[in-house]
Protein backbone atom coordinates (compact mmCIF):
# COMPACT_ATOMS: atom_id res chain seq x y z
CA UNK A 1 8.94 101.29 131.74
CA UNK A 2 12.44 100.63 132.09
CA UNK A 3 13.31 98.85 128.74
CA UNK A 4 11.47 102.25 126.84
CA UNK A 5 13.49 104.36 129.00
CA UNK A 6 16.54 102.32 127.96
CA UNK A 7 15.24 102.60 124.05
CA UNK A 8 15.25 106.31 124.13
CA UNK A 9 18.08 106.81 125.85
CA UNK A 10 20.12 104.48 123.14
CA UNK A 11 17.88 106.18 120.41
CA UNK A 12 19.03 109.75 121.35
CA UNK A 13 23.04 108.89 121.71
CA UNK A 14 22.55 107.62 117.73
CA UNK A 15 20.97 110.71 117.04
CA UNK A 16 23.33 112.96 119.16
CA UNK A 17 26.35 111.10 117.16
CA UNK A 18 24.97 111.51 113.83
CA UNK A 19 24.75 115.12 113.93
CA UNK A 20 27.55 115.99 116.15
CA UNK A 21 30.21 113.71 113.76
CA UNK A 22 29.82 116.13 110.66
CA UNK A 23 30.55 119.25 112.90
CA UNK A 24 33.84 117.41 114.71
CA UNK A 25 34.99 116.39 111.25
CA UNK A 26 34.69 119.80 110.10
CA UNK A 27 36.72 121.53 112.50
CA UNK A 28 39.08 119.26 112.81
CA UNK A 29 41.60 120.69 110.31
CA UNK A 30 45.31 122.14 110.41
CA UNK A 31 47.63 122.79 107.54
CA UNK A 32 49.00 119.04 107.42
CA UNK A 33 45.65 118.01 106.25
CA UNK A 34 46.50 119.99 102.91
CA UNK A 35 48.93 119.01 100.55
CA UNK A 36 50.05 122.45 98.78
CA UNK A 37 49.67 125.72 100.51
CA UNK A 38 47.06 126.70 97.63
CA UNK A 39 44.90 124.35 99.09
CA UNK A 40 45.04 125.30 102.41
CA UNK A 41 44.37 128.36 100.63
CA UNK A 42 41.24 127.95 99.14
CA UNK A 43 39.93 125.99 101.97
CA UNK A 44 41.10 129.15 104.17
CA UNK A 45 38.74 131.51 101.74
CA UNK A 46 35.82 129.49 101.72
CA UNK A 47 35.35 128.65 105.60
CA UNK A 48 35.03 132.17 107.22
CA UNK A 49 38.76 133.54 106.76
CA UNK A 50 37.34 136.50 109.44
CA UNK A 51 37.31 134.13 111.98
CA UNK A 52 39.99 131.74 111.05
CA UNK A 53 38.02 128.95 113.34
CA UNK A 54 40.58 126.26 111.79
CA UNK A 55 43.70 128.33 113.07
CA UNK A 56 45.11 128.04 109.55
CA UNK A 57 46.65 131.53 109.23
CA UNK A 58 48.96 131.73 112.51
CA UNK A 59 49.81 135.66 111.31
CA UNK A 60 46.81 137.39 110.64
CA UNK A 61 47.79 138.43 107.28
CA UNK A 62 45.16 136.46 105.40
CA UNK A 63 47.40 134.20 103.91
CA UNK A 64 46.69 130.52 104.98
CA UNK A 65 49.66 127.81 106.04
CA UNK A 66 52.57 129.75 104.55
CA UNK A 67 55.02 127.03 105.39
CA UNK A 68 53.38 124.55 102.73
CA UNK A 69 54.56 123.26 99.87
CA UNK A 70 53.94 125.38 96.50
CA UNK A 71 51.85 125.96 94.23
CA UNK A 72 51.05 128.91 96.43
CA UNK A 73 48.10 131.31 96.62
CA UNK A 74 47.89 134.81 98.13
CA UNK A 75 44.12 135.27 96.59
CA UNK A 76 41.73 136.89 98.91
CA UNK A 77 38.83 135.99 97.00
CA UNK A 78 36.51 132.71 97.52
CA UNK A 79 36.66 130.97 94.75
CA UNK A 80 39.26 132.32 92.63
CA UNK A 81 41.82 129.76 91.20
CA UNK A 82 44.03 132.21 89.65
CA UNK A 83 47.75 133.08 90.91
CA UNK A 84 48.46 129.79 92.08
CA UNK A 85 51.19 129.03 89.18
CA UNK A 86 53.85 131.66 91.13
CA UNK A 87 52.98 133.26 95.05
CA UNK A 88 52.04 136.81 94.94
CA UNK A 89 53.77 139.23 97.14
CA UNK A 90 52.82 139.19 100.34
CA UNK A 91 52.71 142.93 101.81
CA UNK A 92 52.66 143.50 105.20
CA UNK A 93 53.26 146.81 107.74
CA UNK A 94 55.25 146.17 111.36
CA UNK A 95 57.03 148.20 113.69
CA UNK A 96 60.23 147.19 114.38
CA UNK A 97 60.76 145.42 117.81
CA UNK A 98 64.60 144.48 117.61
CA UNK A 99 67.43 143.88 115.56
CA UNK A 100 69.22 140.92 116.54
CA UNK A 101 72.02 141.41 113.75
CA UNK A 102 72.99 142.64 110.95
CA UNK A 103 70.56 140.68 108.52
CA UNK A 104 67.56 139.67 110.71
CA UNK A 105 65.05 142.01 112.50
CA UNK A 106 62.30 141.26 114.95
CA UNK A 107 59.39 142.19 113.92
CA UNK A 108 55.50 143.46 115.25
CA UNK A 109 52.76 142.40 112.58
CA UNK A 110 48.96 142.64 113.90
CA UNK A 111 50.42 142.50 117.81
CA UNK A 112 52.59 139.02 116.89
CA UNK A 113 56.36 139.58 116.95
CA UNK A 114 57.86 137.69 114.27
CA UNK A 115 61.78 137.22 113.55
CA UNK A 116 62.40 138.10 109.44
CA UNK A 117 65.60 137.19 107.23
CA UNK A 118 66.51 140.09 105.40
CA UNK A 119 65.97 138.93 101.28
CA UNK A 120 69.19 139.19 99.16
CA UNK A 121 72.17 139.66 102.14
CA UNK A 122 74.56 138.10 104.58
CA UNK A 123 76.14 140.09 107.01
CA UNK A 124 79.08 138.62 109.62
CA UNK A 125 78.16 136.61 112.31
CA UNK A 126 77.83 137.93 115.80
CA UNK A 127 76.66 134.67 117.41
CA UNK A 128 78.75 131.54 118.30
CA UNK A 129 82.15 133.42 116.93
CA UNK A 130 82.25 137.21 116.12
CA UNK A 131 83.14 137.74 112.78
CA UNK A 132 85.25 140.75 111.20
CA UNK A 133 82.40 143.22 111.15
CA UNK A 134 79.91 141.65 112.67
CA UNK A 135 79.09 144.29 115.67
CA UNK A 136 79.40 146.85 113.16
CA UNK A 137 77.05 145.30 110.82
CA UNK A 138 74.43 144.96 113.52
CA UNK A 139 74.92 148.80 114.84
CA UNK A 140 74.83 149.88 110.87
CA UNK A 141 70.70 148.12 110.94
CA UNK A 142 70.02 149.68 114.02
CA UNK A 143 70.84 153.21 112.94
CA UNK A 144 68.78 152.10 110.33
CA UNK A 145 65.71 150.34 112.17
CA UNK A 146 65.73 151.71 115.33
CA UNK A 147 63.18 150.64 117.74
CA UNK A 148 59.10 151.64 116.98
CA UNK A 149 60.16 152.79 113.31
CA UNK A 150 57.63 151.91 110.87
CA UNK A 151 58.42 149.67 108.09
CA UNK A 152 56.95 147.63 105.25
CA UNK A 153 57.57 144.26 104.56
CA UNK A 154 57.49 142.62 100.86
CA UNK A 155 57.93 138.92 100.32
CA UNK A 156 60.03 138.35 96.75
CA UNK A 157 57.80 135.87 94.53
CA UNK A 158 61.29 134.18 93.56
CA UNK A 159 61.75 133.21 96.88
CA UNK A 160 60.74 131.06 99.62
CA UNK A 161 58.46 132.76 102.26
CA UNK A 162 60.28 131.05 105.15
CA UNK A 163 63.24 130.10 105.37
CA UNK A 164 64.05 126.23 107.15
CA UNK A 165 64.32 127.81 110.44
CA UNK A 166 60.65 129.70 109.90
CA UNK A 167 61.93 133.09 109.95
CA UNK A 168 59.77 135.07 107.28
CA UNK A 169 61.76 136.02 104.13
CA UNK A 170 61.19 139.62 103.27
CA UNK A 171 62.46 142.53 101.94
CA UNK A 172 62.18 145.53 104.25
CA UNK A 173 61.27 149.33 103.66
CA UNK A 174 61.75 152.33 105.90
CA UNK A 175 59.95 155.95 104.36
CA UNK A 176 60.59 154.25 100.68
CA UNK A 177 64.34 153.21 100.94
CA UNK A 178 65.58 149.58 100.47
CA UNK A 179 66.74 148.07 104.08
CA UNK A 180 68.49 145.12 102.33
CA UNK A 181 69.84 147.08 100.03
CA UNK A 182 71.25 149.76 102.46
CA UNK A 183 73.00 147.27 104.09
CA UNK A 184 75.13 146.13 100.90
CA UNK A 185 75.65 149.80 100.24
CA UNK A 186 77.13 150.69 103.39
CA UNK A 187 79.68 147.60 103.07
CA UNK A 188 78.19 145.63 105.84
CA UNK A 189 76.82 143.41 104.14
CA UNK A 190 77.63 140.70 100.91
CA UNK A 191 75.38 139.81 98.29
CA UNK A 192 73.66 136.18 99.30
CA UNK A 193 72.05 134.03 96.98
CA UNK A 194 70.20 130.78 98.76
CA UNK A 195 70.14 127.56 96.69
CA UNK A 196 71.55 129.13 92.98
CA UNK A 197 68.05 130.96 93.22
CA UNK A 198 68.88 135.01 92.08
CA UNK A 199 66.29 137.02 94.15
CA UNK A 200 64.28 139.21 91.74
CA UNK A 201 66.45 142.89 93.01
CA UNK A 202 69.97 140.48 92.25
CA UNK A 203 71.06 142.92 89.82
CA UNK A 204 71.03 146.03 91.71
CA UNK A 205 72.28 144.49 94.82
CA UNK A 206 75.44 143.45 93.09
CA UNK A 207 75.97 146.74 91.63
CA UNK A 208 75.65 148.31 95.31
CA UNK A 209 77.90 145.79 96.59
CA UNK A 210 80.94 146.36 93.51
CA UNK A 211 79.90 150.09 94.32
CA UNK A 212 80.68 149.33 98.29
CA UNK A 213 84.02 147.68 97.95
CA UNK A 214 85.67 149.97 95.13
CA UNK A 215 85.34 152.53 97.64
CA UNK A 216 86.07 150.58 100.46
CA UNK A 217 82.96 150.96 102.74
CA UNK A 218 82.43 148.62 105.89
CA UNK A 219 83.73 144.94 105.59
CA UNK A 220 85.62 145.64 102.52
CA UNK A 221 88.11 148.12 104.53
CA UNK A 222 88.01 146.67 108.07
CA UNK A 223 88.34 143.10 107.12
């Protein structure tokens, strides 16, 4: 009696490990186990993206394991294959939570705070040295952002959608006017091109910013 208990007992641990393997292997994915952020992508799309149950898109905003390498995907479809040669923009609505200077924001997006790196400008620094014009950068994007205003972010497909330190990479709107651009407008802040890489809105920017300093405004008459 006790060698058939011993059989069934070793019989039903096989069985319990062959179908409890699949399910473990399954689930256990994160964004490492893909190698471009299309892929992660795709997988995303096809496993119930409602759910997420593979944690692979940390924000919410249906886009899977932004920090990946390219080619990139923003598709929302299962399935599709297209759009993976250049990212799509990513759009996305927040309220503002804080501005910590004059070029980066804190953001709310679907209840998450998340820090953002204004696209396109470089303001002085107000952290580990003051710079000329760096309070008066930061006051300038409060007037500008002030707490609980409503904005819209845009990713640029040109870019990056982090940046190394993970702060998201974004363009930002308030009731249709051009954050980024504002800034360079109002003198407080330069033109900033990462890596030789123009941003697509390069052009206007620079003709805010020659705009800004032949009539002196912000850095170019304090500094």
């Amino acid at each position: 009696m006790r060698r058939v208990s011993l059989v069934v007992t070793s019989a039903l641990a096989v069985l319990s490990t062959l179908l409890l393997a699949p399910a473990a292997s399954a689930a256990d994915r994160d964004c490492g186990d893909f190698a471009t952020q299309a892929a992660a992508q795709r997988f995303f799309l096809n496993h119930n993206p409602d759910a997420d149950p593979h944690l692979l898109d940390g924000e919410g905003d249906g886009v899977a394991c932004e920090s990946n390498p390219c080619p990139c995907s923003t598709n929302t479809q299962p399935g599709s294959t297209g759009g993976e040669s250049r990212p799509e923009r990513i759009r996305q609505h927040a309220r503002v939570v804080e501005v910590i200077d004059g070029d980066t924001v804190d953001v709310r997006v679907n209840r998450r705070v998340r820090r953002v790196r204004m696209i396109g400008i470089d303001t002085p620094e107000v952290y580990g040295g003051v710079e000329c014009g760096g309070r008066q950068a930061s006051r300038s994007l409060r007037r500008l952002l002030p707490r609980g205003a409503r904005v819209l972010l845009l990713s640029d497909p040109s870019q990056d959608t982090r940046d190394r330190y993970g702060r998201q990479l974004r363009y930002v709107h308030r009731n249709g006017d051009d954050i980024n651009k504002a800034q360079v407008r109002r003198g407080w802040a330069r033109v900033y091109v990462y890596d030789n890489n123009p941003f697509n809105r390069t052009a206007g920017y620079r003709r805010a910013q020659r705009a800004a300093r032949n009539h002196d405004q912000g850095v170019w008459r304090v500094c």
